[in-house]
Protein backbone atom coordinates (compact mmCIF):
# COMPACT_ATOMS: atom_id res chain seq x y z
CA UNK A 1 -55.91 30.13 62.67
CA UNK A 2 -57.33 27.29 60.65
CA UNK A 3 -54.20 25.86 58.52
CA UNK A 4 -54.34 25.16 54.55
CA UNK A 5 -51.61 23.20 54.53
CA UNK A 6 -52.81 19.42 53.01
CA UNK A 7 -49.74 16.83 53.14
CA UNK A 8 -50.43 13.00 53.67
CA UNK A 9 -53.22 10.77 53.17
CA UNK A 10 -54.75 9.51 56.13
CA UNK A 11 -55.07 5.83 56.24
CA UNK A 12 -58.18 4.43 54.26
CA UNK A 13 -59.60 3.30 57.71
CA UNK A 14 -59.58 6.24 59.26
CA UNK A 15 -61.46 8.18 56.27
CA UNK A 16 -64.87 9.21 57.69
CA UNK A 17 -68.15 7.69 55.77
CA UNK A 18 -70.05 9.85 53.16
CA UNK A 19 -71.96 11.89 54.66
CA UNK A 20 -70.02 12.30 57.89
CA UNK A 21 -67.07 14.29 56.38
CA UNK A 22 -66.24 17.63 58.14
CA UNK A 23 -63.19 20.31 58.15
CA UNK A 24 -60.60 17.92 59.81
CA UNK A 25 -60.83 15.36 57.64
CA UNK A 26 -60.94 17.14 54.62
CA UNK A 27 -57.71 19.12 55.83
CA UNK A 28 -55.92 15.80 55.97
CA UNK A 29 -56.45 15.16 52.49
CA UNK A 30 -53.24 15.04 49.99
CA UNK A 31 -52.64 18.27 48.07
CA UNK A 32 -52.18 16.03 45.30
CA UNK A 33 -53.55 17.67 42.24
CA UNK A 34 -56.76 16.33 42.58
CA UNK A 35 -60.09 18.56 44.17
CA UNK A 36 -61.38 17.44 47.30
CA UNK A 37 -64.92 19.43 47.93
CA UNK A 38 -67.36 18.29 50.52
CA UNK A 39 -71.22 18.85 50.52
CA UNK A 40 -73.60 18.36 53.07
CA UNK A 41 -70.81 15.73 54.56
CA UNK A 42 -69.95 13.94 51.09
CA UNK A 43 -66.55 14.02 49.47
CA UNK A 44 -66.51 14.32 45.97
CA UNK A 45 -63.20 14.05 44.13
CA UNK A 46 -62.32 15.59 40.61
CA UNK A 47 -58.84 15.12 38.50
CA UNK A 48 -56.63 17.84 37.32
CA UNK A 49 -58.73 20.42 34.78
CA UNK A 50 -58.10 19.58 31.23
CA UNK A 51 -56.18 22.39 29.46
CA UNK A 52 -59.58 23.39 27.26
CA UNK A 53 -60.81 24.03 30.94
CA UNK A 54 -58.14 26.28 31.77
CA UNK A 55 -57.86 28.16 28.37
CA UNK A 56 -61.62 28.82 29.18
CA UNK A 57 -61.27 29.83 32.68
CA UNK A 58 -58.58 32.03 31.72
CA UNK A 59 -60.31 33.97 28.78
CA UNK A 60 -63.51 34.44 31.09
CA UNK A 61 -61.34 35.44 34.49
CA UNK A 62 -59.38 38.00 32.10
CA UNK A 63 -62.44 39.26 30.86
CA UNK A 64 -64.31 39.52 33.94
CA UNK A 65 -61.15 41.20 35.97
CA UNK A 66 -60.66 43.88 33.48
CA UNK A 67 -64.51 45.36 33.67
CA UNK A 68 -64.69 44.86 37.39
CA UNK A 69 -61.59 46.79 38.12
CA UNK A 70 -61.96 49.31 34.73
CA UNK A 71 -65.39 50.16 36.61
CA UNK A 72 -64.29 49.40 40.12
CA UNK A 73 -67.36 47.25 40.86
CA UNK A 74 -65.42 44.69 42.87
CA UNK A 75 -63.33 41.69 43.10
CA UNK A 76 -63.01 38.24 40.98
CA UNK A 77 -61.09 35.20 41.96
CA UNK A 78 -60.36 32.55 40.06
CA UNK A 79 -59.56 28.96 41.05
CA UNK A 80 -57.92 27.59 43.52
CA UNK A 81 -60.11 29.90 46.28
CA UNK A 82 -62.10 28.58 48.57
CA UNK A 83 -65.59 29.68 49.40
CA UNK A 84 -67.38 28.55 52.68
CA UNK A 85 -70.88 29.01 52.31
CA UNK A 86 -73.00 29.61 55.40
CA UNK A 87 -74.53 26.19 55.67
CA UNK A 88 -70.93 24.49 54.84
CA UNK A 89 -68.11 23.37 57.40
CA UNK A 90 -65.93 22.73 54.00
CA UNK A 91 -64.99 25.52 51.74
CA UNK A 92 -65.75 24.61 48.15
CA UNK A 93 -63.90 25.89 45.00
CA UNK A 94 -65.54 27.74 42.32
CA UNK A 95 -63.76 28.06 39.36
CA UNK A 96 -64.29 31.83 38.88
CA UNK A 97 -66.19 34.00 41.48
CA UNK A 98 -67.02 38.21 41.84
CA UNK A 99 -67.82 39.95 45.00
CA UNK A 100 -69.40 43.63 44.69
CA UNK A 101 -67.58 46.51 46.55
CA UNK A 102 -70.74 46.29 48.80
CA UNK A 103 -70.16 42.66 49.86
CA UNK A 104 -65.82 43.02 50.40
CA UNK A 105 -66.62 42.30 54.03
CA UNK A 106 -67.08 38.43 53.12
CA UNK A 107 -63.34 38.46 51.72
CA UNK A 108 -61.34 36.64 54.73
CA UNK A 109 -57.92 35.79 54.87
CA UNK A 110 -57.74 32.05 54.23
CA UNK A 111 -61.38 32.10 52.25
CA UNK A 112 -64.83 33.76 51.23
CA UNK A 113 -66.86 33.62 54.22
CA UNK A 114 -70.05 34.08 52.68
CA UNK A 115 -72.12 34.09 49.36
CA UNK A 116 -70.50 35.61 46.45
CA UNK A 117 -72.64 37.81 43.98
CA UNK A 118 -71.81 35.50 41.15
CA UNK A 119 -70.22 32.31 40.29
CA UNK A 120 -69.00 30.61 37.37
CA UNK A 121 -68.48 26.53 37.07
CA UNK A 122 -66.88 24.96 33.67
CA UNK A 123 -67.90 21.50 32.66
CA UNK A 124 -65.12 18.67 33.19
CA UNK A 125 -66.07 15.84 31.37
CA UNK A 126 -65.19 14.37 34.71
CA UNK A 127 -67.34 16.33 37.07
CA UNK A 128 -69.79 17.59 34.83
CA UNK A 129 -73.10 16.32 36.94
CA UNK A 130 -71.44 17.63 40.28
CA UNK A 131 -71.47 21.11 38.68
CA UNK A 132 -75.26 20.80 37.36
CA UNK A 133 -76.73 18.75 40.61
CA UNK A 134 -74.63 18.88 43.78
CA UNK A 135 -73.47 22.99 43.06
CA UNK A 136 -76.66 24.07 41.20
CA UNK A 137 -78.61 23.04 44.13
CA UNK A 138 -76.01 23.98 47.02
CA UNK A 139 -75.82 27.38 45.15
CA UNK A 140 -79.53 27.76 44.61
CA UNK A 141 -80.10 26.95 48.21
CA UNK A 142 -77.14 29.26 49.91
CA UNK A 143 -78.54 32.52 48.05
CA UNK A 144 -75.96 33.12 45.06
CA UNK A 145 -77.66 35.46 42.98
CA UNK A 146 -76.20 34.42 39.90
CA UNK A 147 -74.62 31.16 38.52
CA UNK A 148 -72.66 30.48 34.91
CA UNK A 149 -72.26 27.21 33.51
CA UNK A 150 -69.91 27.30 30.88
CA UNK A 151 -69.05 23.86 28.91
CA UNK A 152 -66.53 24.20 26.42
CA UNK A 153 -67.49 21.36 24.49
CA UNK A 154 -70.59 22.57 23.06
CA UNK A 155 -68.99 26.30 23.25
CA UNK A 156 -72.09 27.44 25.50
CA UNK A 157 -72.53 29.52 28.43
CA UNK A 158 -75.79 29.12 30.81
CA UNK A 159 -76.85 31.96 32.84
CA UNK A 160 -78.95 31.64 35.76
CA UNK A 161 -79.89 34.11 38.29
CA UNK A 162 -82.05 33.62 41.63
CA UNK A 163 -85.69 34.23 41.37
CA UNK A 164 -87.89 33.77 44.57
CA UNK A 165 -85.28 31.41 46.09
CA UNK A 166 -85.13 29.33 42.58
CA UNK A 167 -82.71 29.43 39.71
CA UNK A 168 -83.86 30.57 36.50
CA UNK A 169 -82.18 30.16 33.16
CA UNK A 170 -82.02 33.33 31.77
CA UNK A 171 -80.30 31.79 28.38
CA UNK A 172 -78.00 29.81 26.87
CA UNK A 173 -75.54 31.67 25.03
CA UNK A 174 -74.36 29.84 21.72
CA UNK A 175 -70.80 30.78 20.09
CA UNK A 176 -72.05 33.64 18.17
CA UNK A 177 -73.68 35.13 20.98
CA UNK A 178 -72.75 37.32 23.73
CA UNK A 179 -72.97 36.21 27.34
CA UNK A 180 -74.75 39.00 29.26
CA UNK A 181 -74.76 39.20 33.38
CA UNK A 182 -77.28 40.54 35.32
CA UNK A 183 -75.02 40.97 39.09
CA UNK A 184 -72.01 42.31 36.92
CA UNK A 185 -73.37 45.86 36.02
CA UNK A 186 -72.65 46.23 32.26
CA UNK A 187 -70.77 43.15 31.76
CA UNK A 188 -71.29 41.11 27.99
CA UNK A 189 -68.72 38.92 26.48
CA UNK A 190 -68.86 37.04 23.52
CA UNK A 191 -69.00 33.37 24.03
CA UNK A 192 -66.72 32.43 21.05
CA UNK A 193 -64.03 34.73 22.53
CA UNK A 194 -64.34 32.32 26.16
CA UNK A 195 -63.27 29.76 23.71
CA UNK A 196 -60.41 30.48 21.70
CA UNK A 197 -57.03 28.77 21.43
């Protein structure tokens, strides 16, 4: 059984080059607050989520959880879960993510072990560019059909589904608009609503 458990630092010596990180040495990592993901062998390192970012997460998981089990199309996790894509050693965490009924199988016991139907990033000011480069691409590249960027400092939400193995932007939703997926069957919200107080 591979353990979650993340206590001590290891010393800055023994810390692998970027590049050459794998599942041991990210499991060494503290489980101080702060998100460890590794790509393709890099470490990338993120602070605590802002409260704005969790008010926004929340309103969207909420939303997203009641249709999905009102309609009993599947199941949505929000952060911390970790999702190890076929082409990653590392598990990565999404901030929200849905799995149809006809993909449960990929729902292990420690993580998702495969490509979700949909996943949703929101802008940090501190990871912003890791969401739009290092993610876009990872996600464009392991098959996830659809992918929301949501920044709640312009009150926005991108959508962008899969089309011939490359991500197209579909739109992007301003505040008086509603959000509309094409994975979730029948789901809309309106963007303002992500991002009330």
């Amino acid at each position: 059984m591979i353990s979650t458990q993340r206590t001590t630092a290891p010393p800055i010596a023994a810390l692998p080059e970027q590049g050459q990180w794998m599942y041991d040495d990210w499991a060494r990592l503290p489980n101080d607050g702060f998100r460890y993901e590794v790509i393709d062998g890099a470490l990338f390192m993120a602070p605590p989520p802002a409260t704005a970012h969790q008010l926004s997460s929340g309103h969207l998981f909420n939303a997203m959880y009641n249709h999905v089990n009102a309609n009993k199309l599947g199941y949505v996790f929000d952060a911390p879960i970790g999702v190890q894509l076929p082409t990653q050693p590392v598990p990565i965490q999404p901030d929200i993510v849905f799995i149809s009924a006809a993909h449960k199988s990929i729902i292990g016991k420690q993580y998702i072990e495969g490509v979700p139907d949909l996943i949703v990033e929101i802008l940090s000011p501190s990871n912003w560019t890791f969401d739009r480069r290092e993610k876009f691409q990872l996600y464009q590249q392991s098959g996830v059909p659809e992918y929301w960027i949501v920044d709640y400092h312009t009150q926005t939400i991108e959508v962008f589904v899969l089309e011939e193995g490359e991500y197209a932007l579909i739109s992007k939703f301003g505040a008086s608009e509603k959000a509309a997926s094409r994975v979730l069957s029948g789901f809309e919200v309106t963007v303002a609503d992500i991002f009330r107080e």
